[in-house]
N, C-alpha and C. Protein backbone atom coordinates (compact mmCIF):
# COMPACT_ATOMS: atom_id res chain seq x y z
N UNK A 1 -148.54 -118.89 106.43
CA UNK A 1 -147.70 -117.71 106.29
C UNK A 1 -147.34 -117.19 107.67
N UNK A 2 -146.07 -116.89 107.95
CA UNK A 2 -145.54 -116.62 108.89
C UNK A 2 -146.33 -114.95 109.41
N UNK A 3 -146.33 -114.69 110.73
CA UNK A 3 -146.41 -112.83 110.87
C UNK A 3 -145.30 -112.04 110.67
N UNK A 4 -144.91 -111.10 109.92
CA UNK A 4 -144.27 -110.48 110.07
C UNK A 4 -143.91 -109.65 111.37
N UNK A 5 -143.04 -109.07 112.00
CA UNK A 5 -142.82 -108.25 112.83
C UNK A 5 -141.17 -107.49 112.97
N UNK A 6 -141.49 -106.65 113.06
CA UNK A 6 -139.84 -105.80 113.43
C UNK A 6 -139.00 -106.16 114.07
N UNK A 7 -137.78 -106.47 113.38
CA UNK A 7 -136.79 -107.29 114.55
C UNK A 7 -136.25 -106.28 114.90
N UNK A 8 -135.58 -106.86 116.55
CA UNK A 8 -134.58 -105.74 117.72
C UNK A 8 -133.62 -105.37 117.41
N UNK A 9 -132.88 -106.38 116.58
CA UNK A 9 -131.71 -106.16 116.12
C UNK A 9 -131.23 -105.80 114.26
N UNK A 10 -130.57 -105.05 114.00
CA UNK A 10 -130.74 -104.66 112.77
C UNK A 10 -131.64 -103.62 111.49
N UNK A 11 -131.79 -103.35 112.71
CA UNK A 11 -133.09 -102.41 112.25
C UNK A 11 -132.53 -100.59 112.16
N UNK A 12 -132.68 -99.77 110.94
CA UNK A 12 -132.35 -98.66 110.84
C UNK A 12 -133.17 -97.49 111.98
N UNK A 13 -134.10 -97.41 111.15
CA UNK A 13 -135.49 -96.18 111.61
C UNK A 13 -136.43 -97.07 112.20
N UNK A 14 -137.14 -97.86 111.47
CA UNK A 14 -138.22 -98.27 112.31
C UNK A 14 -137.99 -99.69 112.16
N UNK A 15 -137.23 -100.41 111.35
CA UNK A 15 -137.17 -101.84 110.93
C UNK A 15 -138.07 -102.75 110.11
N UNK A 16 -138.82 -101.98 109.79
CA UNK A 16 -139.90 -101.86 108.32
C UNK A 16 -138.90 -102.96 107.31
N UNK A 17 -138.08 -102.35 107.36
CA UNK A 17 -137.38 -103.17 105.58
C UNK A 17 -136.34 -104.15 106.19
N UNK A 18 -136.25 -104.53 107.83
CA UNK A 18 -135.60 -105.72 107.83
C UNK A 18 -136.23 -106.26 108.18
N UNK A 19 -137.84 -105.90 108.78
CA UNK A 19 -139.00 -107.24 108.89
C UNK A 19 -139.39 -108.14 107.31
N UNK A 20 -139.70 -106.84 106.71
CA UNK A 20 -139.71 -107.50 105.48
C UNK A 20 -138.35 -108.36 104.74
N UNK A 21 -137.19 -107.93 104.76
CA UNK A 21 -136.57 -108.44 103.95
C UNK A 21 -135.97 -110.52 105.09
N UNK A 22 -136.79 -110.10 106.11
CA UNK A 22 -136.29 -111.48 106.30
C UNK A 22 -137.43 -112.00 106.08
N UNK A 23 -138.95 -111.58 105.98
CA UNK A 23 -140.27 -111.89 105.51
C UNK A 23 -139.41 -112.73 103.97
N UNK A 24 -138.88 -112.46 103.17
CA UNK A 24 -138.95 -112.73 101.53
C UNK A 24 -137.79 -113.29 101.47
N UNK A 25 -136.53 -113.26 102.97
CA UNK A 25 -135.58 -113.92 102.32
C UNK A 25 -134.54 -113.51 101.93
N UNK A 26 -134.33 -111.75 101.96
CA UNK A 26 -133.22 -110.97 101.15
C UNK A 26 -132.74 -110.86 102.80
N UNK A 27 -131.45 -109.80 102.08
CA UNK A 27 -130.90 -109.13 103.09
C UNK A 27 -131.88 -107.43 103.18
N UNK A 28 -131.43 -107.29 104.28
CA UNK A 28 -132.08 -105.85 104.79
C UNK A 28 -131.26 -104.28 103.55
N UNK A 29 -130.35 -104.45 103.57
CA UNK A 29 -129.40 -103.65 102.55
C UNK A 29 -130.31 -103.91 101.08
N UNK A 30 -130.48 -104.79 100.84
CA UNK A 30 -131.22 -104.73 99.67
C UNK A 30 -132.66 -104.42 99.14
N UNK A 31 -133.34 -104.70 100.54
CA UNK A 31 -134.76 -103.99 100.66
C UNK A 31 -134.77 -102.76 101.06
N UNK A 32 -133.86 -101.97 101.53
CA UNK A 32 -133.25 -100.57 101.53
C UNK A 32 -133.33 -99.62 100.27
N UNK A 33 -132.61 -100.15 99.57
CA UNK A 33 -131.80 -99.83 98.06
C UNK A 33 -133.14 -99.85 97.23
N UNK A 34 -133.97 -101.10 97.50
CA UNK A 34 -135.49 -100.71 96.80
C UNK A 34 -136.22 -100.00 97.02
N UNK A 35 -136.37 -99.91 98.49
CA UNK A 35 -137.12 -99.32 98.87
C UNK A 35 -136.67 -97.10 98.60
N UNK A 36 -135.71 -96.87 98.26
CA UNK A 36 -134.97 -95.70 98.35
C UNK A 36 -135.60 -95.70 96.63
N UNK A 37 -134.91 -96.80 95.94
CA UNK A 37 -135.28 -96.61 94.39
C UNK A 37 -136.57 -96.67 93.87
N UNK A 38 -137.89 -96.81 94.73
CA UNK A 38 -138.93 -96.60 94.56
C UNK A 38 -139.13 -95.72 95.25
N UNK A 39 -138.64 -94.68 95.78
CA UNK A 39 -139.03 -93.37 96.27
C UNK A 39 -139.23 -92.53 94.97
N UNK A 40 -138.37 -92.94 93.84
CA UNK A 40 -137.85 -91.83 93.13
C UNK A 40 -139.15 -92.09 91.91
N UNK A 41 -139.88 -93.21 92.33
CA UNK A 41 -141.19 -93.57 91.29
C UNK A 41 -142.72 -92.42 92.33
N UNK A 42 -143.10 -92.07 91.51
CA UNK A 42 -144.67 -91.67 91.99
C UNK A 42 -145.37 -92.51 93.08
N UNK A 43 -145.90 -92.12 93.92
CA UNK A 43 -146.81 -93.06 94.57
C UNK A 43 -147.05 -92.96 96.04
N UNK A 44 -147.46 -93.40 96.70
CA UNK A 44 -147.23 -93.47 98.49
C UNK A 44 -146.50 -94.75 99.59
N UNK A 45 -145.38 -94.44 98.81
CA UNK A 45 -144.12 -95.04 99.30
C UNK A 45 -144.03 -94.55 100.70
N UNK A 46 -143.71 -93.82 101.25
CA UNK A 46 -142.98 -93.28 102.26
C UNK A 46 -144.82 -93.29 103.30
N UNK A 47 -145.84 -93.03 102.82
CA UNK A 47 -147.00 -93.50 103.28
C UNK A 47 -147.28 -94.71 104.03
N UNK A 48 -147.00 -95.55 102.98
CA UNK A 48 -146.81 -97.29 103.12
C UNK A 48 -145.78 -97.67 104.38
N UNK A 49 -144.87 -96.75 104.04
CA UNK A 49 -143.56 -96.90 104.98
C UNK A 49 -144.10 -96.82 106.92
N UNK A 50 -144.36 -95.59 107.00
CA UNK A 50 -145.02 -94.88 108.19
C UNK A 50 -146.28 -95.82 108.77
N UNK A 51 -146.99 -96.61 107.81
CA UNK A 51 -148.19 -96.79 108.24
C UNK A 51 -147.78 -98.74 108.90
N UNK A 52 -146.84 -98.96 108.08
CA UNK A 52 -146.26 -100.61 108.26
C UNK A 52 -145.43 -100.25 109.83
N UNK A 53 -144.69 -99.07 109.55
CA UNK A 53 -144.29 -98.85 111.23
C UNK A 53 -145.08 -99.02 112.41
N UNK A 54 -146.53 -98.04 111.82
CA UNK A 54 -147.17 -97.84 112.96
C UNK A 54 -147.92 -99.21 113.40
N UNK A 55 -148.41 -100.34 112.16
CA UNK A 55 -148.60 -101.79 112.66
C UNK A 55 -148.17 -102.95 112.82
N UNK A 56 -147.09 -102.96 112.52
CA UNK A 56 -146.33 -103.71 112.70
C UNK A 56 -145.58 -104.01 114.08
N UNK A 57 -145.86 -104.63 114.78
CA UNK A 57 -145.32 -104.88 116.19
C UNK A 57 -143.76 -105.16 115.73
N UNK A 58 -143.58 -104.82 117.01
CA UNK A 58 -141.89 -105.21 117.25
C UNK A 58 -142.29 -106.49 117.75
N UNK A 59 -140.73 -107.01 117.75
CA UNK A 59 -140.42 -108.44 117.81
C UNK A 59 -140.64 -108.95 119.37
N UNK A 60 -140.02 -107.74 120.55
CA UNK A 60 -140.37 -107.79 121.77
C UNK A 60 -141.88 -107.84 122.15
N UNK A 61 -142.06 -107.24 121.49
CA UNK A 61 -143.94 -107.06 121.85
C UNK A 61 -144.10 -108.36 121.63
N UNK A 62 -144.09 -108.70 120.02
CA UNK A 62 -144.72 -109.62 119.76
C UNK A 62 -144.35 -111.12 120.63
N UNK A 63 -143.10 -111.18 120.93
CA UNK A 63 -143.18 -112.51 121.38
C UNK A 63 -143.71 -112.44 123.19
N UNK A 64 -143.52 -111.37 123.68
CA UNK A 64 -144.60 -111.22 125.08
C UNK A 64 -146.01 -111.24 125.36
N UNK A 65 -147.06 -111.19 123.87
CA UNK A 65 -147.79 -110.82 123.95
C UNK A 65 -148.39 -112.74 123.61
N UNK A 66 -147.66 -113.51 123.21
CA UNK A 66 -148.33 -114.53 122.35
C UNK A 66 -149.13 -115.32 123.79
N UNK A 67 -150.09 -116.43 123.36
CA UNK A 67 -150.89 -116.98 124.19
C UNK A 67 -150.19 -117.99 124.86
């Protein structure tokens, strides 16, 4: 399994949902639209959101940092 990480380019707020949506394969617009339409469900969405920001390396990091 690949690492996920935040890409430089394409990215809204934090790039959370275009790491993931190239993680699975979609477009970023569409992991958006889910991610907005599961706001409107109960839960700790926007939690999840903040906390994938805060670990999720960016793409710069990540490829400076490799061995």
């Amino acid at each position: 399994m690949s690492t996920i990480v935040r890409p430089s380019e394409g990215r809204m707020i934090g790039g959370v949902c275009a790491a993931l949506a190239r993680r699975f394969g979609t477009s970023a617009t569409t992991m958006r639209v889910i991610f907005l339409v599961s706001c409107l469900l109960p839960g700790p969405q926007v939690l999840l959101y903040l906390a994938l920001w805060a670990f999720l390396p960016s793409e710069k990091h990540a490829t400076t940092s490799a061995w």
